[in-house]
C-alpha atoms as a PDB file:
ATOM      1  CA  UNK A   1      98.250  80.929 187.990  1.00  0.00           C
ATOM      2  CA  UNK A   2      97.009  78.226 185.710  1.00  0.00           C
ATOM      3  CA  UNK A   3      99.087  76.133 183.075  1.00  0.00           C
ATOM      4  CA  UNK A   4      97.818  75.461 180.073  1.00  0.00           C
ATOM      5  CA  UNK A   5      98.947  72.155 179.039  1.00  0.00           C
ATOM      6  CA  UNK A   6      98.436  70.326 175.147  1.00  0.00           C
ATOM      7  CA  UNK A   7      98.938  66.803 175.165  1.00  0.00           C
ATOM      8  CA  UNK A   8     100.371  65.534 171.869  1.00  0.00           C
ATOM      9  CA  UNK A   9     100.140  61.849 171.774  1.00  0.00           C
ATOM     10  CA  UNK A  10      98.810  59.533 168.638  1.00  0.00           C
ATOM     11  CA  UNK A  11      97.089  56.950 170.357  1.00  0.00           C
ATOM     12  CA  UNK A  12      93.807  58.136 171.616  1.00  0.00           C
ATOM     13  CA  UNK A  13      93.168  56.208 174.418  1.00  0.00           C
ATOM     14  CA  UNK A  14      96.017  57.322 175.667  1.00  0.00           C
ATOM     15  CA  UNK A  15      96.251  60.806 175.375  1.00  0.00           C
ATOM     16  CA  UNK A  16      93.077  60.763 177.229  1.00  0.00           C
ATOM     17  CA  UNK A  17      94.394  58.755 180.148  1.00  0.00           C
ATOM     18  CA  UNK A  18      97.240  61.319 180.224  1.00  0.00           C
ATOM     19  CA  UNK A  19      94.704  63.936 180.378  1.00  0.00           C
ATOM     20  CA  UNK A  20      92.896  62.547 182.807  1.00  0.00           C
ATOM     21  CA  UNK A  21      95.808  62.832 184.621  1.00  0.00           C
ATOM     22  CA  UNK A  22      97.000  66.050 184.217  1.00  0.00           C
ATOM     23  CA  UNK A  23      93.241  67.011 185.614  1.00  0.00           C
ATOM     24  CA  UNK A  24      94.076  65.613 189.226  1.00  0.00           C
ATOM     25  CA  UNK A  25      96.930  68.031 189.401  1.00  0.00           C
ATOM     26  CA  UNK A  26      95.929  71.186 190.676  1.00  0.00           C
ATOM     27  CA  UNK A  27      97.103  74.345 188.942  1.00  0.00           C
ATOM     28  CA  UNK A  28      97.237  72.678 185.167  1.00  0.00           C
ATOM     29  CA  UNK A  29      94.551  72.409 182.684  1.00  0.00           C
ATOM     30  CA  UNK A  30      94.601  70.541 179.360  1.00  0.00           C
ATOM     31  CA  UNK A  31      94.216  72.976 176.707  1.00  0.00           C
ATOM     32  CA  UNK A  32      94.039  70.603 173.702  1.00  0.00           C
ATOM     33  CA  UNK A  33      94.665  67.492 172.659  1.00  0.00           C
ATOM     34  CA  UNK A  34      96.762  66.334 168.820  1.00  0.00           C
ATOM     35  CA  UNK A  35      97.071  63.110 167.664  1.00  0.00           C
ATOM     36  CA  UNK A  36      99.831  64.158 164.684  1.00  0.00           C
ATOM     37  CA  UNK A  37     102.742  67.013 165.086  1.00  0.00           C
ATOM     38  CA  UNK A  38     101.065  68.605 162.290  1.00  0.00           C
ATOM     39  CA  UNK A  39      97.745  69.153 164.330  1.00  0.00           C
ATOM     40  CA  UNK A  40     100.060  70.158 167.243  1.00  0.00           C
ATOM     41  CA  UNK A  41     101.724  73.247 165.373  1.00  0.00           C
ATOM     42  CA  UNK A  42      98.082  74.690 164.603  1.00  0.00           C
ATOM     43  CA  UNK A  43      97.152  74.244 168.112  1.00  0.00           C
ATOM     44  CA  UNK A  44     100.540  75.965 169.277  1.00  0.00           C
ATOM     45  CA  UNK A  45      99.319  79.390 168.170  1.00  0.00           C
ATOM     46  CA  UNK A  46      95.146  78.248 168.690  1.00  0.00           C
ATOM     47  CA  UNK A  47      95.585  77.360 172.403  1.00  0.00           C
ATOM     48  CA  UNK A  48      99.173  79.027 173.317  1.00  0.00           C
ATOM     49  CA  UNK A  49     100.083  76.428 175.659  1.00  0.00           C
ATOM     50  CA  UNK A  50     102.491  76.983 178.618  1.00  0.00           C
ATOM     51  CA  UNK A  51     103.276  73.085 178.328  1.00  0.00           C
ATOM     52  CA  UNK A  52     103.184  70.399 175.840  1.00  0.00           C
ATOM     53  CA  UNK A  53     103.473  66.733 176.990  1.00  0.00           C
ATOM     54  CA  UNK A  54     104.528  64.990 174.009  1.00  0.00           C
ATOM     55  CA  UNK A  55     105.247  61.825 172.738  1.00  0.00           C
ATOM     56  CA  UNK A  56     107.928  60.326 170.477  1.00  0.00           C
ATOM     57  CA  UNK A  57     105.799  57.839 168.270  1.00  0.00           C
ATOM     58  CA  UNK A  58     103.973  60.156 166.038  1.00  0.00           C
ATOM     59  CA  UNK A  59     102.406  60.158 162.337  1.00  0.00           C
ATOM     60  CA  UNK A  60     104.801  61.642 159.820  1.00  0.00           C
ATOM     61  CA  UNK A  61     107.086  63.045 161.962  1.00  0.00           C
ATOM     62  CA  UNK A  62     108.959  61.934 165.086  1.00  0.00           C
ATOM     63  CA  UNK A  63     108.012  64.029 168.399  1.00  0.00           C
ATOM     64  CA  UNK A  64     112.412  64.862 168.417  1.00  0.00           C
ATOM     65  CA  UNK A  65     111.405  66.776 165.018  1.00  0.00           C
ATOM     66  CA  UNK A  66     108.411  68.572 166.419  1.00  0.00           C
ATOM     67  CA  UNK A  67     110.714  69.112 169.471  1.00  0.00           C
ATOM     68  CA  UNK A  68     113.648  71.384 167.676  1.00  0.00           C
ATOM     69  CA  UNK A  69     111.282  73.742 166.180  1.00  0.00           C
ATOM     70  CA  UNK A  70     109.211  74.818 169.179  1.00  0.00           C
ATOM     71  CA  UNK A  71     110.020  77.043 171.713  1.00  0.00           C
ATOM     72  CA  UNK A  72     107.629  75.932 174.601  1.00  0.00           C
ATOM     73  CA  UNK A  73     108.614  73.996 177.289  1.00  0.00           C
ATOM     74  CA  UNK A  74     108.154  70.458 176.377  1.00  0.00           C
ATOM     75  CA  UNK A  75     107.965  67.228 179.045  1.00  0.00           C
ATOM     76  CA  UNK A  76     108.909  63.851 176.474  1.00  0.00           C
ATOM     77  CA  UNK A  77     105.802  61.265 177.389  1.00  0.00           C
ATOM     78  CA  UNK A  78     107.100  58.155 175.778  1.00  0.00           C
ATOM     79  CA  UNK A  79     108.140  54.198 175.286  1.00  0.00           C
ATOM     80  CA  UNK A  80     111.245  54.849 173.754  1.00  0.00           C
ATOM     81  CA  UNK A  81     114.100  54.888 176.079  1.00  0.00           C
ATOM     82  CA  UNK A  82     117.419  54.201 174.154  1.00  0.00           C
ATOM     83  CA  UNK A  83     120.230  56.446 175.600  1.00  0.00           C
ATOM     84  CA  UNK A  84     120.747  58.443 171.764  1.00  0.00           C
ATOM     85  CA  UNK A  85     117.016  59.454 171.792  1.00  0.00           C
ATOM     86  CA  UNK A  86     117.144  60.683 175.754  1.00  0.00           C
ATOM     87  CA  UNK A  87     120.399  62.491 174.464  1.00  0.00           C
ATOM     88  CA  UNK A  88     118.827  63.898 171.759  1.00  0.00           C
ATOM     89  CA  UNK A  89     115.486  65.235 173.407  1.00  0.00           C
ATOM     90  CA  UNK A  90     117.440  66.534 176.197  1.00  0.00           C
ATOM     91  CA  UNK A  91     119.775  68.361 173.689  1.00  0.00           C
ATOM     92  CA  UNK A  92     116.647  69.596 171.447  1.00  0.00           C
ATOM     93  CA  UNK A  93     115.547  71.808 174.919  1.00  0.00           C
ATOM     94  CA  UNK A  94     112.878  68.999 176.576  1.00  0.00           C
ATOM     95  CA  UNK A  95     113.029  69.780 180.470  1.00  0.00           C
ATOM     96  CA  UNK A  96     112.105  66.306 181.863  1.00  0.00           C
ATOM     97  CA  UNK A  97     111.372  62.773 180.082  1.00  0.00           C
ATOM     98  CA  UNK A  98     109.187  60.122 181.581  1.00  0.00           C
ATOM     99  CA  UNK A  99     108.846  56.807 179.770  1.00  0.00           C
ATOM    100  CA  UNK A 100     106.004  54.828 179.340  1.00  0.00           C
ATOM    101  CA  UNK A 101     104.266  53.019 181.133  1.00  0.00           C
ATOM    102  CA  UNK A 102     103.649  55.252 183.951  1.00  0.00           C
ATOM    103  CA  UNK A 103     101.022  56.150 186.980  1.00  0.00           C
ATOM    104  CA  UNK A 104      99.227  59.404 187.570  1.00  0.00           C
ATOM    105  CA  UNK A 105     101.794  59.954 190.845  1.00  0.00           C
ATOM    106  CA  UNK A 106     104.381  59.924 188.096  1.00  0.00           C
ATOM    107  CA  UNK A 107     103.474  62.363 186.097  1.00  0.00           C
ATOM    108  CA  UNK A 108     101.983  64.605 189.054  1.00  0.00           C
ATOM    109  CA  UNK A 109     105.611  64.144 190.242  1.00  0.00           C
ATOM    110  CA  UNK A 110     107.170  65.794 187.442  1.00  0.00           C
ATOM    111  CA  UNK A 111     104.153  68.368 187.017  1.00  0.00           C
ATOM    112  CA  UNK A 112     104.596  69.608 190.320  1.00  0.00           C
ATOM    113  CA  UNK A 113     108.479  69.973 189.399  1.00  0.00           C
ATOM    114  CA  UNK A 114     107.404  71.835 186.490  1.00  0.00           C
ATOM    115  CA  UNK A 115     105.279  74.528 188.687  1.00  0.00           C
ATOM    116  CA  UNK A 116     107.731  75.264 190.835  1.00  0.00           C
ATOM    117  CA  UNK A 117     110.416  76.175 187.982  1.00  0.00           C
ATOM    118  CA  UNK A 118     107.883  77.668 185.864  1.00  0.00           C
ATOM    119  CA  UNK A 119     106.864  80.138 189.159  1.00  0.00           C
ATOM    120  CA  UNK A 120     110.836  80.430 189.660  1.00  0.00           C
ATOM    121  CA  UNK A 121     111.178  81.565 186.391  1.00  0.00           C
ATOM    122  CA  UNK A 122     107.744  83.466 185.262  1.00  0.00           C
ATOM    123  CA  UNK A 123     108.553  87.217 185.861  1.00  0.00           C
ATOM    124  CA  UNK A 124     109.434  88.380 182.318  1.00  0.00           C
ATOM    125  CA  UNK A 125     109.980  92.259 183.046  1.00  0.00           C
ATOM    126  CA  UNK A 126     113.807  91.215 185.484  1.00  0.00           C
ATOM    127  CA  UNK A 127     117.031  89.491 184.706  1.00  0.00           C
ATOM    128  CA  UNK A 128     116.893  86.787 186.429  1.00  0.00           C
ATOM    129  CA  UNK A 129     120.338  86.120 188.618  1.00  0.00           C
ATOM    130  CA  UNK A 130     122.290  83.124 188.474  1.00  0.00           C
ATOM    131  CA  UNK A 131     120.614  81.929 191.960  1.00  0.00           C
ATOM    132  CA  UNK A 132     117.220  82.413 190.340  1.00  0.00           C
ATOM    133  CA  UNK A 133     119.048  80.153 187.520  1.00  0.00           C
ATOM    134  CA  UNK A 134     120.282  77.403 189.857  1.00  0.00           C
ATOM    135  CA  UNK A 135     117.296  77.174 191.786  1.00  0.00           C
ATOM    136  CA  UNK A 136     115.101  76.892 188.966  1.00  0.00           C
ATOM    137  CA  UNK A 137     117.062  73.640 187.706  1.00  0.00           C
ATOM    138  CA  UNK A 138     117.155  72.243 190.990  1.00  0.00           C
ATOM    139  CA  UNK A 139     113.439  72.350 191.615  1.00  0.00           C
ATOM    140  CA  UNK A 140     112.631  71.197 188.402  1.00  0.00           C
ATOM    141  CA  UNK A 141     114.628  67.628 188.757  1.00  0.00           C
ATOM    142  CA  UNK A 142     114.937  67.380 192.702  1.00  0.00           C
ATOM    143  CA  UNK A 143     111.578  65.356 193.312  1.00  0.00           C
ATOM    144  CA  UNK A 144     112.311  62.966 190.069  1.00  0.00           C
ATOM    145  CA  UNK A 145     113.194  60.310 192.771  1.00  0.00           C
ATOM    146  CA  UNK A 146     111.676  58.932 196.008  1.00  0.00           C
ATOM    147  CA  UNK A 147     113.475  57.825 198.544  1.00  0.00           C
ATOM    148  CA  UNK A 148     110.370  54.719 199.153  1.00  0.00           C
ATOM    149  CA  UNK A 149     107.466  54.863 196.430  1.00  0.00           C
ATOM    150  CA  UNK A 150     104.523  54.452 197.497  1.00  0.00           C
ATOM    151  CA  UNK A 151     102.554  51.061 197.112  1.00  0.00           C
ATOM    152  CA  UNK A 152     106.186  49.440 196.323  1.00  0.00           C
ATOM    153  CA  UNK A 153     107.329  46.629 198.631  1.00  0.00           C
ATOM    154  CA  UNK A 154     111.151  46.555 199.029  1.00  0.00           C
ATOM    155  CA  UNK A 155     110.833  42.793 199.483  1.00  0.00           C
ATOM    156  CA  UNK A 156     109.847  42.548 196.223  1.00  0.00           C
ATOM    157  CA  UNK A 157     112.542  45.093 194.562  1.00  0.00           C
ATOM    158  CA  UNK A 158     114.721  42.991 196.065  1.00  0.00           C
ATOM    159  CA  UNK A 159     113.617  39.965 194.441  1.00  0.00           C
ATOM    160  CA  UNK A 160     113.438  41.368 190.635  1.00  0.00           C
ATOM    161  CA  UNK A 161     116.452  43.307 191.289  1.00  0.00           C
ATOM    162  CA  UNK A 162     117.863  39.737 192.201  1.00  0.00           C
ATOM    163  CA  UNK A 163     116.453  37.971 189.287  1.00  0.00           C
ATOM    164  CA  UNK A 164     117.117  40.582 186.958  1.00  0.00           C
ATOM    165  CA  UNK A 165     120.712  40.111 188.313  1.00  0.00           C
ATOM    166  CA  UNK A 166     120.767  35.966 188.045  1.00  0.00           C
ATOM    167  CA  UNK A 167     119.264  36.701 184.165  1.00  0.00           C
ATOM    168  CA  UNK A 168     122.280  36.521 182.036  1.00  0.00           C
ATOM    169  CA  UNK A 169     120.523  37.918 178.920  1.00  0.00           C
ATOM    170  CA  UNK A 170     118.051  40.437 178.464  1.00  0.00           C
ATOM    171  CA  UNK A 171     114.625  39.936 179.687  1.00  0.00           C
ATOM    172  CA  UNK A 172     111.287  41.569 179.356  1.00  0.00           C
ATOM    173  CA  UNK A 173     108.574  42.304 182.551  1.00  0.00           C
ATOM    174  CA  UNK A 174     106.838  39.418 181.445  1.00  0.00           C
ATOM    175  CA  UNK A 175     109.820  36.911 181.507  1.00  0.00           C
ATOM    176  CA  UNK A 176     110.626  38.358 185.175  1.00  0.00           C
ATOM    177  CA  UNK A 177     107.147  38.204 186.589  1.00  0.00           C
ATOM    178  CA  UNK A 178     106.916  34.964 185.367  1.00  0.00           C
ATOM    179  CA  UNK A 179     109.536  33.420 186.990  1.00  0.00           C
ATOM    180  CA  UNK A 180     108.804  35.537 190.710  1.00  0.00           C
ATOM    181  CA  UNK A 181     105.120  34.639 190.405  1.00  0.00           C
ATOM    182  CA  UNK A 182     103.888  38.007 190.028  1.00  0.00           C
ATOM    183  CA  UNK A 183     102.091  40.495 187.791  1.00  0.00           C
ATOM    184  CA  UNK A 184     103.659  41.900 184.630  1.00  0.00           C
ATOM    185  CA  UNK A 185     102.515  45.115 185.704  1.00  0.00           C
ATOM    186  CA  UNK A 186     104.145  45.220 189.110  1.00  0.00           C
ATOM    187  CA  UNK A 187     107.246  43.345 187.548  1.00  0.00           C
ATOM    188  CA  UNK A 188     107.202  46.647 184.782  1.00  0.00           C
ATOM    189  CA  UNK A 189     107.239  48.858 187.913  1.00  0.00           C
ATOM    190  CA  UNK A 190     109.870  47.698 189.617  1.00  0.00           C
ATOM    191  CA  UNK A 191     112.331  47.215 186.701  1.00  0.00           C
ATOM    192  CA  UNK A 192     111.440  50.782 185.630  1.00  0.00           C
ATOM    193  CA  UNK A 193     112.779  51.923 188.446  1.00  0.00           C
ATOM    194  CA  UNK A 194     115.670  50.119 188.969  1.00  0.00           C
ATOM    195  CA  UNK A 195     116.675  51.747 185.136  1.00  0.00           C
ATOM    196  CA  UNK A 196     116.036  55.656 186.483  1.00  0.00           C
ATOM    197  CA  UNK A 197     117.898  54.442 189.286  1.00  0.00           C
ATOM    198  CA  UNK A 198     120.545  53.336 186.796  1.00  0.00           C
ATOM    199  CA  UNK A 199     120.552  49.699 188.329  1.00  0.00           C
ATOM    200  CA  UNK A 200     119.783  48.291 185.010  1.00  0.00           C
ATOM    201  CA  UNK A 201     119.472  49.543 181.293  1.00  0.00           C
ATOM    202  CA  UNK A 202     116.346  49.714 179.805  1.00  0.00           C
ATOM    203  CA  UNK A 203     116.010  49.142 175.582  1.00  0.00           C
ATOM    204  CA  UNK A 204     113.482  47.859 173.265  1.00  0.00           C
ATOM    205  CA  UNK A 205     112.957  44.456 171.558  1.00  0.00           C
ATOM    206  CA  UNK A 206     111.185  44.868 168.682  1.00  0.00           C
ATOM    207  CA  UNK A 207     108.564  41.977 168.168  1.00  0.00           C
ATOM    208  CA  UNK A 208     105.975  41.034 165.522  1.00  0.00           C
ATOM    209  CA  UNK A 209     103.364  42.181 167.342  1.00  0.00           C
ATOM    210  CA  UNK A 210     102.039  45.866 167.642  1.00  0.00           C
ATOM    211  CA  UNK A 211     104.188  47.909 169.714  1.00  0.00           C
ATOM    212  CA  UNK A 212     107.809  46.906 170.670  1.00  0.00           C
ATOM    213  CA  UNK A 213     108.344  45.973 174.053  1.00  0.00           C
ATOM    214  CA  UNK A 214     110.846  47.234 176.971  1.00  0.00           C
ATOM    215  CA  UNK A 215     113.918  45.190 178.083  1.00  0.00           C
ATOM    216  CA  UNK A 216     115.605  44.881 180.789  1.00  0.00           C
ATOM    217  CA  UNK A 217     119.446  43.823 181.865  1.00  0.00           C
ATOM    218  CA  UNK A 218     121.088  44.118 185.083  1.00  0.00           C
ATOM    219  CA  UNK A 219     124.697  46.772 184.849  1.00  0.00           C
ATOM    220  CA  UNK A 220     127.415  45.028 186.649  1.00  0.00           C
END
């Protein structure tokens, strides 16, 4: 069985990367793409997705809004990461929420997740039992996590969890990498996952340039 995924995401570029990576996951295929929530309801009843990846930063309406008034299963793809928003997707019915930035393995991750619970729970002519029930929730969070990620060097979590933890105040990927030597991306990386592994908090500082950016500081 195939699922049909729409990607709702305003910037272009990258709802196209994201596409790109839902195509390297066997079993899903991108459906459509919508830059505005507005374009996104047409294509609801146009494409009839199974899926809809979807971001929070979105023209005339937020993705929370688009979020309450649909009933397909939604996967939050976005920068914003303050705990009320999470909260609030969760609580509007999103299954998972990945924030930005993020690798193809990522996403596959939580794709794969998605299969499993959408196989669990795809036979529409039975009740479906309270085991069906707990084992759908449990495969769709229970390989959010790994245990080592691949390409990551626990040398190096250990020294931005370190600095992170020496940095009194706040500080951004590029203030970490900075001091450790390395790149911004692999200092992003490794603070993102030291706030899903609820080492840190993650918020945004909101510059004068384009796009805020993500902060990081250490939970004692």
């Amino acid at each position: 069985m195939t699922i049909r995924v729409l990607i709702v995401e305003d910037d272009i570029r990258v709802a196209n990367l994201h596409a790109e990576f839902v195509r390297r996951v066997p079993g899903f295929r991108v459906v459509g793409m919508a830059h505005t929530a507005a374009k996104a309801r047409t294509l609801l009843d146009e494409v009839r997705p199974d899926l809809v990846l979807l971001d929070n930063y979105l023209p005339g309406e937020s993705g929370l809004l688009f979020l309450r008034d649909t009933t397909v299963d939604v996967i939050m793809l976005t920068a914003v990461s303050d705990v009320p928003t999470v909260r609030a997707a969760f609580a509007a019915g999103a299954l998972n929420y990945l924030v930005k930035p993020f690798d193809a393995e990522d996403l596959a991750e939580r794709l794969h997740a998605y299969a499993r619970y959408h196989a669990q729970l795809s036979s529409s002519d039975r009740t479906a039992t309270q085991a069906d029930i707990d084992r759908a929730v449990r495969l769709l969070h229970e390989r959010d996590r790994k245990e080592t990620p691949k390409g990551r060097s626990s040398a190096t979590a250990r020294l931005v969890a370190e600095e992170l933890r020496e940095h009194r105040n706040p500080a951004s990927a590029a203030e970490i990498a900075a001091k450790l030597g390395i790149a911004r991306a692999t200092a992003q990386r490794y603070l993102t996952g030291l706030a899903q592994d609820g080492r840190a908090t993650m918020t945004l500082r909101y510059g004068t340039t384009g796009r805020p950016e993500h902060e990081y500081q250490w939970i004692d």
